[in-house]
Protein backbone atom coordinates (compact mmCIF):
# COMPACT_ATOMS: atom_id res chain seq x y z
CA UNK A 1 0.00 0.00 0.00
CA UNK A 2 1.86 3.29 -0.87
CA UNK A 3 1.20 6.29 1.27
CA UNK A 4 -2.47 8.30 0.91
CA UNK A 5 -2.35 10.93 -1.56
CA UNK A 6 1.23 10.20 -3.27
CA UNK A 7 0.91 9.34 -7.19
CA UNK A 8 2.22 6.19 -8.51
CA UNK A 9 4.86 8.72 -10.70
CA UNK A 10 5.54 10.57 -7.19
CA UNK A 11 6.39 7.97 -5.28
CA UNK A 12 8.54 6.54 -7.55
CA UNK A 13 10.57 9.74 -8.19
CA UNK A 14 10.54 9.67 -3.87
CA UNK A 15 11.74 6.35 -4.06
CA UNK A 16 14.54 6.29 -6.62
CA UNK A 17 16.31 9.57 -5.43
CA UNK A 18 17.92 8.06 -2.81
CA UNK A 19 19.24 5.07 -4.94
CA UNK A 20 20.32 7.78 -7.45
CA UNK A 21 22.35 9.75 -4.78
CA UNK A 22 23.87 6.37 -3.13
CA UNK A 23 25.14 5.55 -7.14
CA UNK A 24 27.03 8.64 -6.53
CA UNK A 25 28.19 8.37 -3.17
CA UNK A 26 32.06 8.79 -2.99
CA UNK A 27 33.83 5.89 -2.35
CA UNK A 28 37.19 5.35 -0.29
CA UNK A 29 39.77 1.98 -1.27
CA UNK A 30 41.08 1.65 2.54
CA UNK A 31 44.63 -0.06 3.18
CA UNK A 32 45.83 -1.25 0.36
CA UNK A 33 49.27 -0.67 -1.16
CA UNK A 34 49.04 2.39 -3.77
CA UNK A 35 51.37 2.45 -6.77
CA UNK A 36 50.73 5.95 -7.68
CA UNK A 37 53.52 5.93 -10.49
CA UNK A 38 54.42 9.54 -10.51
CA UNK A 39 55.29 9.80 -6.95
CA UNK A 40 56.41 7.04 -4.09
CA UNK A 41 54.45 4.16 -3.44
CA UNK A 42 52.14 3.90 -0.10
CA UNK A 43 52.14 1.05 2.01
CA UNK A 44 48.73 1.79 3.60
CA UNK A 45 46.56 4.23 1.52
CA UNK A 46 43.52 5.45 0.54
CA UNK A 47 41.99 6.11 -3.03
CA UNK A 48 39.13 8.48 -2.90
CA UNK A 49 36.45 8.36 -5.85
CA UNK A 50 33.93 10.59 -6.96
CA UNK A 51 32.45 11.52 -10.21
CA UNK A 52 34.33 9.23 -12.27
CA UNK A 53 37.65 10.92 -10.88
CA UNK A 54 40.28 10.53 -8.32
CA UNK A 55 39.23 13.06 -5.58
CA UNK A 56 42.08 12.02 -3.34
CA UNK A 57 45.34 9.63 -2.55
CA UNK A 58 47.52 9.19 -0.29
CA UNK A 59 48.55 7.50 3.58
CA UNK A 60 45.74 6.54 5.86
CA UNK A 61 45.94 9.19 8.67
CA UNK A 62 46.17 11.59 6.07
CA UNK A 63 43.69 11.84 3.55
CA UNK A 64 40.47 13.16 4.41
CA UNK A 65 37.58 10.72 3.61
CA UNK A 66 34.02 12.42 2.65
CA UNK A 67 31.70 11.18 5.79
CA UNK A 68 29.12 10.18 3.36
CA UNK A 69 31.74 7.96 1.60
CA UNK A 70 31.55 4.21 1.01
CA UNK A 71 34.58 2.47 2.51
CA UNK A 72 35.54 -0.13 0.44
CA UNK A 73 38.52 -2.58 2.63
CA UNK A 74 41.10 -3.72 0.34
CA UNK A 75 43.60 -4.55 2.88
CA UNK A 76 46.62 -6.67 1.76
CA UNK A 77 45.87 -5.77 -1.72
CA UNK A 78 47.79 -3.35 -4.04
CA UNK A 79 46.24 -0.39 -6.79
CA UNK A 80 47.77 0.83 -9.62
CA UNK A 81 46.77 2.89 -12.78
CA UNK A 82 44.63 1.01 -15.06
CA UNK A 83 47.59 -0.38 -17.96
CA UNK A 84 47.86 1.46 -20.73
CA UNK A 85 48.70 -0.86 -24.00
CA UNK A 86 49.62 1.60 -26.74
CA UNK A 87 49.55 -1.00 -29.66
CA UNK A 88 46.94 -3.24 -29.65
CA UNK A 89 44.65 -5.49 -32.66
CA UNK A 90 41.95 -6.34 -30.00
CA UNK A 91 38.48 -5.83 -31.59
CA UNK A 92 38.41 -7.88 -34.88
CA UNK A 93 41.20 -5.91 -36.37
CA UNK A 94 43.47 -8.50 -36.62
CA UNK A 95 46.09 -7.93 -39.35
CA UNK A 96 43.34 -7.45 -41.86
CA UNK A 97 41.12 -4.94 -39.80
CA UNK A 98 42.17 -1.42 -41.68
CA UNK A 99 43.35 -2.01 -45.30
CA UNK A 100 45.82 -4.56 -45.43
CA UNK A 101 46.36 -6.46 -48.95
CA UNK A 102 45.10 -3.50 -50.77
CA UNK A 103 47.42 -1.32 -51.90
CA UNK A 104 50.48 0.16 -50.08
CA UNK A 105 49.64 3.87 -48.39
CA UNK A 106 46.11 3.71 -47.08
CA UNK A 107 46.22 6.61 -44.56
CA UNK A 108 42.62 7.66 -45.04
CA UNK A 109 41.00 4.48 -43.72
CA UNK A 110 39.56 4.11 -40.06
CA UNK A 111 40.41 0.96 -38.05
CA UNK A 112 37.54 1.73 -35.85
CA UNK A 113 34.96 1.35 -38.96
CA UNK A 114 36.19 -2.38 -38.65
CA UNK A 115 35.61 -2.82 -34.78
CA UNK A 116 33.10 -5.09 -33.16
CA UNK A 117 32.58 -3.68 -29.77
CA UNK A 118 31.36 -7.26 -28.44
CA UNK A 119 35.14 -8.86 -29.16
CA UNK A 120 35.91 -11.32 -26.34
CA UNK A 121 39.39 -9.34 -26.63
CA UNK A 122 37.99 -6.36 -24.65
CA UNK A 123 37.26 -8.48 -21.71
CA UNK A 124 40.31 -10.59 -21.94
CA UNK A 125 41.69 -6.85 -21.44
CA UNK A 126 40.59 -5.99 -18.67
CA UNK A 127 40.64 -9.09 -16.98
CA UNK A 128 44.57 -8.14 -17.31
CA UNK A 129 44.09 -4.68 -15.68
CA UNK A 130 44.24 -2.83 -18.83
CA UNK A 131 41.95 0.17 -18.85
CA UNK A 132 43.23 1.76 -22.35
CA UNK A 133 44.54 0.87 -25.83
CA UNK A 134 45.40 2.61 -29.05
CA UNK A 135 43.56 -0.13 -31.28
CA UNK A 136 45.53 -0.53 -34.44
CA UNK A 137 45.37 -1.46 -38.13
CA UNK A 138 47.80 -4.18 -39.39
CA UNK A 139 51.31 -3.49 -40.36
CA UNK A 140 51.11 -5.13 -43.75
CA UNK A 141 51.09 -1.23 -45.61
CA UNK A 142 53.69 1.77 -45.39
CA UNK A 143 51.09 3.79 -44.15
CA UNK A 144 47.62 1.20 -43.23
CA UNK A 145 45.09 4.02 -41.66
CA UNK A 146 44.15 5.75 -38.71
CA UNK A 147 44.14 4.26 -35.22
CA UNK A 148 41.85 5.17 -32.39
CA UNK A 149 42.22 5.22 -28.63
CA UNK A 150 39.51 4.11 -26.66
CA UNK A 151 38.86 2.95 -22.66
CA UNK A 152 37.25 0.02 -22.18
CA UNK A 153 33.90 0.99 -20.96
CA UNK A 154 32.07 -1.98 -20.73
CA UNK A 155 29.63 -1.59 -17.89
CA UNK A 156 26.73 -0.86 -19.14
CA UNK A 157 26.76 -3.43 -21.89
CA UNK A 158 27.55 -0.75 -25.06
CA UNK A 159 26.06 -0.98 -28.21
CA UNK A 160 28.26 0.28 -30.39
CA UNK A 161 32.10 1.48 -30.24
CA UNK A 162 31.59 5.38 -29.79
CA UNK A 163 30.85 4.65 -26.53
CA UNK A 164 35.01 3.31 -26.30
CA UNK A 165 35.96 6.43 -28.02
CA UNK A 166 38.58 8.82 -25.84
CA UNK A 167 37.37 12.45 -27.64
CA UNK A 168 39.15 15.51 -27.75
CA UNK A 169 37.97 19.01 -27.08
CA UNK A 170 35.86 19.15 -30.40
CA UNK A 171 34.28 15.87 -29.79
CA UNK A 172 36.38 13.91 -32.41
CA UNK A 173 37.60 10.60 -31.74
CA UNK A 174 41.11 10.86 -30.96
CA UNK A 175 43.81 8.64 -32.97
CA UNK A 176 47.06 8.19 -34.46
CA UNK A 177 48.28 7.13 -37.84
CA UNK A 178 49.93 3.78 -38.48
CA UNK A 179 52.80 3.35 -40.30
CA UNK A 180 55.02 0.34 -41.02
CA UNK A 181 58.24 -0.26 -42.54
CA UNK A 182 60.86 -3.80 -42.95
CA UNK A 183 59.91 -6.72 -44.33
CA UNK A 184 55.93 -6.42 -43.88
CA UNK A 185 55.28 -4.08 -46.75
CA UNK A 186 58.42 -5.97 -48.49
CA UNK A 187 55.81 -7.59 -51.20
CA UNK A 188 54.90 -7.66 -54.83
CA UNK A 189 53.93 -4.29 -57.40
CA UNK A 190 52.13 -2.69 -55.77
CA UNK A 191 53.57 -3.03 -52.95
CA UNK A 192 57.45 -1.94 -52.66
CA UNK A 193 59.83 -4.72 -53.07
CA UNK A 194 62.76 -3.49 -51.18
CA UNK A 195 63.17 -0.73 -48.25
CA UNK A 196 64.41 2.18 -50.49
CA UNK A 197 61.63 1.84 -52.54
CA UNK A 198 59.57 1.97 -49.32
CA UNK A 199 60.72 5.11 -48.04
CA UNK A 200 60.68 6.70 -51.66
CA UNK A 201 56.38 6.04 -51.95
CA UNK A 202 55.95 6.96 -48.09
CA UNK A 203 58.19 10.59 -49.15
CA UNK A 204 56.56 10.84 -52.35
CA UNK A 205 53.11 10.88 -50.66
CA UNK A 206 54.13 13.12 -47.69
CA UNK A 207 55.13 15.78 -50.19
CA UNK A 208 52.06 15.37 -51.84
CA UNK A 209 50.17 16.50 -48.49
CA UNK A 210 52.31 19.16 -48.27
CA UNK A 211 51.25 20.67 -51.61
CA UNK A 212 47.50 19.65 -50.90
CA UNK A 213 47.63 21.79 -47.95
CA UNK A 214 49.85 24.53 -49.61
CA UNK A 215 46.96 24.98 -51.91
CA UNK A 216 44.04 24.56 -49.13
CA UNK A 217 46.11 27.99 -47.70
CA UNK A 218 46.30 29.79 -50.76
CA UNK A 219 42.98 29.09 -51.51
CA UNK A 220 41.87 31.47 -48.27
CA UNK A 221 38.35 29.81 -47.98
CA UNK A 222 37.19 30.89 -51.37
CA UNK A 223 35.48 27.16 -52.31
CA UNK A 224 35.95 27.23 -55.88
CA UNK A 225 39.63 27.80 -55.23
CA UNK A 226 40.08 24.52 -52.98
CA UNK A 227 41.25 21.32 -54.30
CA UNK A 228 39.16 18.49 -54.60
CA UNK A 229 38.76 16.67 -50.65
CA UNK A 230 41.27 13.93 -50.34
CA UNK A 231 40.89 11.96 -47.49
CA UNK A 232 44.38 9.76 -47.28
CA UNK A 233 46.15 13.36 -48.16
CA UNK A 234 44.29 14.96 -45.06
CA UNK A 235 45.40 12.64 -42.54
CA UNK A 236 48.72 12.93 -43.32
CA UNK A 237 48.58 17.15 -43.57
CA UNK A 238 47.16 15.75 -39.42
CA UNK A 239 50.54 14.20 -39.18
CA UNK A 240 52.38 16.76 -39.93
CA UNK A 241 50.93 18.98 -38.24
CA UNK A 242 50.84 17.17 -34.91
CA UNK A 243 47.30 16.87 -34.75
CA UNK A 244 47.91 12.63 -35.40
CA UNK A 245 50.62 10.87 -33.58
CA UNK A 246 52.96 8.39 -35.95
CA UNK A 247 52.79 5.24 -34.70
CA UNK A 248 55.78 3.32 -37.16
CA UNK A 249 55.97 -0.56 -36.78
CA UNK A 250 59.54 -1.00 -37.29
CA UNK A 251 62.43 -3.42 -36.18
CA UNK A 252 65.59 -3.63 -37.88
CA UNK A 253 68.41 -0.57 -36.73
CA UNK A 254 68.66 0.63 -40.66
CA UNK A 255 64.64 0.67 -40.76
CA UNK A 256 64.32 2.76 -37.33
CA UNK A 257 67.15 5.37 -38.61
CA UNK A 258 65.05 5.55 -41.69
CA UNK A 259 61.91 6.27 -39.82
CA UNK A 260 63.72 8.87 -37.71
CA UNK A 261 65.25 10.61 -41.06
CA UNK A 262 61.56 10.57 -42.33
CA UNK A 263 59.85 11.90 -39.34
CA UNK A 264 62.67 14.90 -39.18
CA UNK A 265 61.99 16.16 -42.43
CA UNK A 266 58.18 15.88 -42.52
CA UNK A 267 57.91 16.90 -38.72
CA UNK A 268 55.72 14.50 -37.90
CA UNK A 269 55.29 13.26 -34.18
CA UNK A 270 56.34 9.75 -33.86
CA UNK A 271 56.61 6.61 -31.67
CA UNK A 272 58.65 3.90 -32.81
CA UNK A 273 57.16 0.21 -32.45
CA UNK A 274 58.51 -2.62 -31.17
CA UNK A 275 62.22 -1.76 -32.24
CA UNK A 276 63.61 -5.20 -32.01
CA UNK A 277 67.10 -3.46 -32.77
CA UNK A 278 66.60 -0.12 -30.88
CA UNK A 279 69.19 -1.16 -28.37
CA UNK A 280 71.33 -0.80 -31.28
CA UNK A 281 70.99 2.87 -32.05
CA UNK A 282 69.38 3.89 -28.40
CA UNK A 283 72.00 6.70 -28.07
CA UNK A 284 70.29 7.92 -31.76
CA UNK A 285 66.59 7.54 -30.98
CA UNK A 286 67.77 9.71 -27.54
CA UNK A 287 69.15 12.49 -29.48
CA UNK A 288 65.48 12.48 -31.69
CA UNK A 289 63.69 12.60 -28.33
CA UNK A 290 61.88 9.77 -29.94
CA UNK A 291 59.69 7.60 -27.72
CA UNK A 292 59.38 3.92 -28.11
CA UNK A 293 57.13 1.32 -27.48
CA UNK A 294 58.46 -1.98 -26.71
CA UNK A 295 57.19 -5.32 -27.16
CA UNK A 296 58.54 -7.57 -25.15
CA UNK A 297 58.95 -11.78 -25.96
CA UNK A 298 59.57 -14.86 -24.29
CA UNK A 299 59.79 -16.59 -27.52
CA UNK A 300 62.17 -15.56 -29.85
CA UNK A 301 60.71 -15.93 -34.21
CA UNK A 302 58.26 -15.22 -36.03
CA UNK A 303 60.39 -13.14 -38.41
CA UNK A 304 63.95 -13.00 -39.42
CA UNK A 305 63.98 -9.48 -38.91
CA UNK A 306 63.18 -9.82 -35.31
CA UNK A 307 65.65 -11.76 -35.00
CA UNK A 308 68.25 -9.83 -32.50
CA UNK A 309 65.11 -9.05 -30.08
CA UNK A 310 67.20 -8.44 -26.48
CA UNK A 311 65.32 -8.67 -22.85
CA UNK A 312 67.37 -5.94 -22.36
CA UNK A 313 66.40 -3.40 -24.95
CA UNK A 314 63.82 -1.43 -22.08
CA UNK A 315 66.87 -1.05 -19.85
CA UNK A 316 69.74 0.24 -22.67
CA UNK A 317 66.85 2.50 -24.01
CA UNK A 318 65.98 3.80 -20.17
CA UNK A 319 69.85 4.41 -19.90
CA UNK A 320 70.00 6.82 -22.93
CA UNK A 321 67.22 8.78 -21.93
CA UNK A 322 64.34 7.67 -24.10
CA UNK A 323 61.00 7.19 -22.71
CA UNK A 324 59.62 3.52 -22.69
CA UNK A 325 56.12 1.77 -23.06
CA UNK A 326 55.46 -1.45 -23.97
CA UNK A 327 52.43 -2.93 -25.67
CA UNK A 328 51.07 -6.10 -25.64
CA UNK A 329 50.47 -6.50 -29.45
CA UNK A 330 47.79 -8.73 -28.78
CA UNK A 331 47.59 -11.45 -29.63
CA UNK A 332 51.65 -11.48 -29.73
CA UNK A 333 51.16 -11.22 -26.06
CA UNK A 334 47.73 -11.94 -24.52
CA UNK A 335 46.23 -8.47 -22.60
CA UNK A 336 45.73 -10.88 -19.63
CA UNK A 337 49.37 -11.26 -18.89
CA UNK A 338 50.58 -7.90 -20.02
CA UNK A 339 52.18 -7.06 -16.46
CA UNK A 340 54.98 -10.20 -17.63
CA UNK A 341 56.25 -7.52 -20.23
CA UNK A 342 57.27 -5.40 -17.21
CA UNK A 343 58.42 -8.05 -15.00
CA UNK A 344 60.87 -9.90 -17.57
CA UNK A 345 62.27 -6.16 -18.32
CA UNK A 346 63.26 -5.64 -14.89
CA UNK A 347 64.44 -9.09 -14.90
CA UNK A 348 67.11 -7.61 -18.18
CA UNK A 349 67.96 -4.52 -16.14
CA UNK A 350 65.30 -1.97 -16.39
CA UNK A 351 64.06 0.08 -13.36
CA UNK A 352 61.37 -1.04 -11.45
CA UNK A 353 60.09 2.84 -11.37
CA UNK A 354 60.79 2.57 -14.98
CA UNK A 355 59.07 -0.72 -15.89
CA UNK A 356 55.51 0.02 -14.36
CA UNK A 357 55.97 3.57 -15.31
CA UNK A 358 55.87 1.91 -19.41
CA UNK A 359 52.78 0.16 -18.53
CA UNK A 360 50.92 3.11 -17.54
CA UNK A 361 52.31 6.93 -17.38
CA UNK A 362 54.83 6.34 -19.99
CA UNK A 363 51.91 5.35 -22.83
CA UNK A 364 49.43 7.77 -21.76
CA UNK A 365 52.35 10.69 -22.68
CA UNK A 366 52.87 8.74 -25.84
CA UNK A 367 48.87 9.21 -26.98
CA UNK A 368 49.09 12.56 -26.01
CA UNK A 369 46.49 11.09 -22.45
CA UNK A 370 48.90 11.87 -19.88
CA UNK A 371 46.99 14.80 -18.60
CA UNK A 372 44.05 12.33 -18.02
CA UNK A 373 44.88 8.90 -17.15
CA UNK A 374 48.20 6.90 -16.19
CA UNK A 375 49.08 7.48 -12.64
CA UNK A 376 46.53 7.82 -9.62
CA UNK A 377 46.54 11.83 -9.55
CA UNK A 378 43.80 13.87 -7.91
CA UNK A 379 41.51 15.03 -11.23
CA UNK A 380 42.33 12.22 -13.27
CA UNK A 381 39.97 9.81 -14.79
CA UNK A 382 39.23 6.90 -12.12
CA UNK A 383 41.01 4.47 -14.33
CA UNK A 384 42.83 1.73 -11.84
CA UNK A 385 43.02 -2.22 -11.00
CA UNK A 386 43.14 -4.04 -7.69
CA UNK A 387 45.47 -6.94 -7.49
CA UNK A 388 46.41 -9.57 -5.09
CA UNK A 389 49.80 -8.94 -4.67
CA UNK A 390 53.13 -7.17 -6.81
CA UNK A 391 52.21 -6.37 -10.13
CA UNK A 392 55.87 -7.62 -11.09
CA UNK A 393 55.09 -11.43 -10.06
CA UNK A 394 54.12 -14.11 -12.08
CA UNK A 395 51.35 -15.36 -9.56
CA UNK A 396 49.63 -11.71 -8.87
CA UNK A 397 46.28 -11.93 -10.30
CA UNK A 398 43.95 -9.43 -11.24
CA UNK A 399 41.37 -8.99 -8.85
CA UNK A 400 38.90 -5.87 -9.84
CA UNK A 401 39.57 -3.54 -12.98
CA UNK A 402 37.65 0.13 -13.42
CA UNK A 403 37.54 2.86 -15.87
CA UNK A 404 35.80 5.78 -14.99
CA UNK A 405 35.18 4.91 -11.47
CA UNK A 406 32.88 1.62 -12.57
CA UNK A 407 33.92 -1.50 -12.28
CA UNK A 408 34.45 -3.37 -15.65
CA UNK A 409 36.13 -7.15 -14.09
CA UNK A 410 35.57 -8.80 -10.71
CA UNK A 411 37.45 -11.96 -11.16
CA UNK A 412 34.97 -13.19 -8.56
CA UNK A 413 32.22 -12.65 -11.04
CA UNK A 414 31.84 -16.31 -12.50
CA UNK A 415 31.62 -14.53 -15.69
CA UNK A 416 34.10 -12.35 -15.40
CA UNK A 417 36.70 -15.51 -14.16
CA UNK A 418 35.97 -17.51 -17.47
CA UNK A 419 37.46 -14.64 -19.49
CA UNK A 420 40.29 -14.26 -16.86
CA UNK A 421 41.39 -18.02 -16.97
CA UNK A 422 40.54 -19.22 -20.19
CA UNK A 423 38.25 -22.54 -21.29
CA UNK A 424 35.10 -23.05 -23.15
CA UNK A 425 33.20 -20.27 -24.20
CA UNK A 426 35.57 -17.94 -23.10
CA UNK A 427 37.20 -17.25 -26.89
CA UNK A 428 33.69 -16.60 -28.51
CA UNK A 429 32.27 -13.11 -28.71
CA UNK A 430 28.61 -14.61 -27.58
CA UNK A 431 27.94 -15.85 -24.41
CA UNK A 432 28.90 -18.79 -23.41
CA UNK A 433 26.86 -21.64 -23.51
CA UNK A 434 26.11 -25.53 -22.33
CA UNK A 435 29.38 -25.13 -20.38
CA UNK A 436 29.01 -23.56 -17.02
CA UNK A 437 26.33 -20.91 -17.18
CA UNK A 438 22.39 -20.52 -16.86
CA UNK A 439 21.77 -18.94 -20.61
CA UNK A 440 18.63 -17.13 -18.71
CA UNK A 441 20.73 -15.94 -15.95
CA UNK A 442 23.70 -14.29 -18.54
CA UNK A 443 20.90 -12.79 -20.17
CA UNK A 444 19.22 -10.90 -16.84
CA UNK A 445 16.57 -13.51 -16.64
CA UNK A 446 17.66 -14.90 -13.53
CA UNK A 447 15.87 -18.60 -12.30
């Protein structure tokens, strides 16, 4: 019986304003160890959260918890930033995703026109902790298409793959532009056969741009002046300009000098790619102030020019001076062990500052983020991961992942733990089914 005189539409308004305001209750991560990244780590902290943002951090005794918070005991545990993979094919991308196979220079193509927001790869992800990635097209072309960064925002359920997007001040999905050099692109007309012939059609297109936008200025906004649109010549005129980062695949120590030669005369922002080789020529991507994103393997192939891959290549890089990320690649390395990339780099030398730092701080600077996400700083986005133990070990497990302040993993969500641990079901982008689950319950039907 509801109270005399209240409406049916009343009453529930009464009711479902106090849900509402306990949905936006602060809430305070008690006791755990922080791993802030750009400052010390805390033995016993707190992690404030409100509004999607980190409100406060720091030692218990001395951060001031809203009364009308919700304390949240994570004792024994440890928080970091959410990890930040800054190459990535999860999605449906694959190696096929953008353009690959059809011609060269493709820089006017979208990978995230090829995305399939339900991918079992996104929840692989953050089962791993990872919060962001700069989804990729393949590395078969000079120049395959435009990549996009998006947070993995997948509570509630989205529909479609704007609702990944990271946007910029004018509401445009923000991106970078893939390039590739080495023996990818290495195949036959019309494709280059050899690397000078490489760098000669990625030139020869650059300086198109340049003459395409020469003639965009002279033409002072007067339309019948401009020349017709051209979409691959645009996003490169983005390049240069620094509006689009240059994200360059390359390996071999000739193909990264090449890269750097090409990026100084087109001034165009870059970040070198796995640079099998960069411990080679460290001292020369230094002096370029060019960062690099490592990928780091346990299992030495795939291609000849990888070949001379080193453990060590985070440390000799960290020693010159160049700031270090690694990406997962995935599926080179699976998103749900991404943290071993870190560990096995300390293991070769690296820092242990420096090693989580590339998981997190170092690739938010390198997408041009760092003002928003990759360390646990009071205004940034509420983008972090509880785990068991020291994000270095082989045996810490991901416990709880968020982005935005909601959670988006509980590995002690049944659900959830499939995609953490593997097994039937857990590879397929529906739900899974006559395996472990009540198909009315993974639905919302309950029993």
């Amino acid at each position: 019986m509801r109270p005399h005189g209240l409406s049916p539409l009343i009453l529930f308004l009464a009711l479902a304003v106090p849900a509402a305001a306990a949905d936006e209750r602060p809430r305070a991560f008690v006791g755990a160890r922080l791993i802030p990244i750009d400052g010390e780590e805390i033995e016993k902290g707190v992690l404030v959260v409100e509004g999607g943002k980190i409100a406060a951090v720091g030692a218990e005794g001395e951060v001031d918890i809203p009364a009308d918070a919700e304390k949240i005991d994570v004792e024994g545990k440890v928080i970091m930033p959410g990890l930040i993979c800054t190459h990535s094919h999860i999605g449906g991308s694959g190696s096929l995703g953008g353009a690959d196979g059809s011609g060269p220079i493709q820089p006017g193509v979208r990978i995230y026109d090829s995305l399939d927001v339900h991918d079992s790869g996104f929840k692989r992800a953050v089962a791993g902790g990872l919060t962001t990635l700069n989804i990729m097209p393949g590395s078969g072309h000079l120049i395959s298409g435009q990549t996009v960064y998006v947070k993995l925002r997948l509570e509630p359920k989205p529909a479609k793959i704007e609702a990944f997007f990271i946007r910029g001040d004018n509401d445009k999905p923000l991106g970078g532009l893939k390039m590739a050099n080495g023996t990818n692109s290495m195949r036959d007309p019309p494709f280059p056969g050899t690397r000078g012939k490489s760098a000669y059609l990625v030139r020869e297109q650059y300086i198109k741009a340049r003459e395409y936008h020469d003639k965009i200025v002279r033409a002072e906004g007067d339309a019948a002046k401009m020349p017709p649109r051209d979409l691959n010549l645009e996003a490169l005129v983005e390049a240069m300009q620094g509006k689009r980062i240059v994200h360059h695949h390359t390996h071999r120590h000739d193909d990264i000098m090449t890269v750097l030669r090409l990026s100084k005369e087109f001034q165009f922002p870059v970040v070198l790619h796995h640079v099998s080789d960069g411990w080679k020529v460290a001292d020369e991507i230094a002096d370029a102030k060019a960062p690099c994103s490592v990928i780091v393997i346990d299992s030495p192939g795939g291609k000849l020019e990888a070949r001379y891959c080193r453990f060590e290549t985070g440390a000799i890089l960290e020693e010159a001076g160049v700031n270090v990320a690694f990406h997962t690649d995935d599926w080179i390395t699976d998103s749900r062990v991404f943290r071993r990339s870190a560990a096995l780099a300390v293991r070769a030398g690296m820092s242990r500052a420096g090693a989580l730092r590339a998981l997190t701080l170092a690739g938010a600077e390198m997408l041009d983020l760092d003002d928003r996400i990759g360390s646990l700083t009071v205004g940034k986005d509420a983008d972090f991961a509880v785990l068991e133990g020291d994000p270095l070990s082989v045996y810490c497990k991901t416990l709880e992942t968020y982005v935005d302040g909601t959670k988006v993993f509980d590995r002690s969500d049944p659900k959830d733990y499939l995609y953490a641990v593997g097994g039937y079901g857990a590879g397929h982008d529906q739900y899974p089914y006559m395996c472990c689950f009540d198909d009315a319950q993974l639905l919302g039907g309950g029993k």
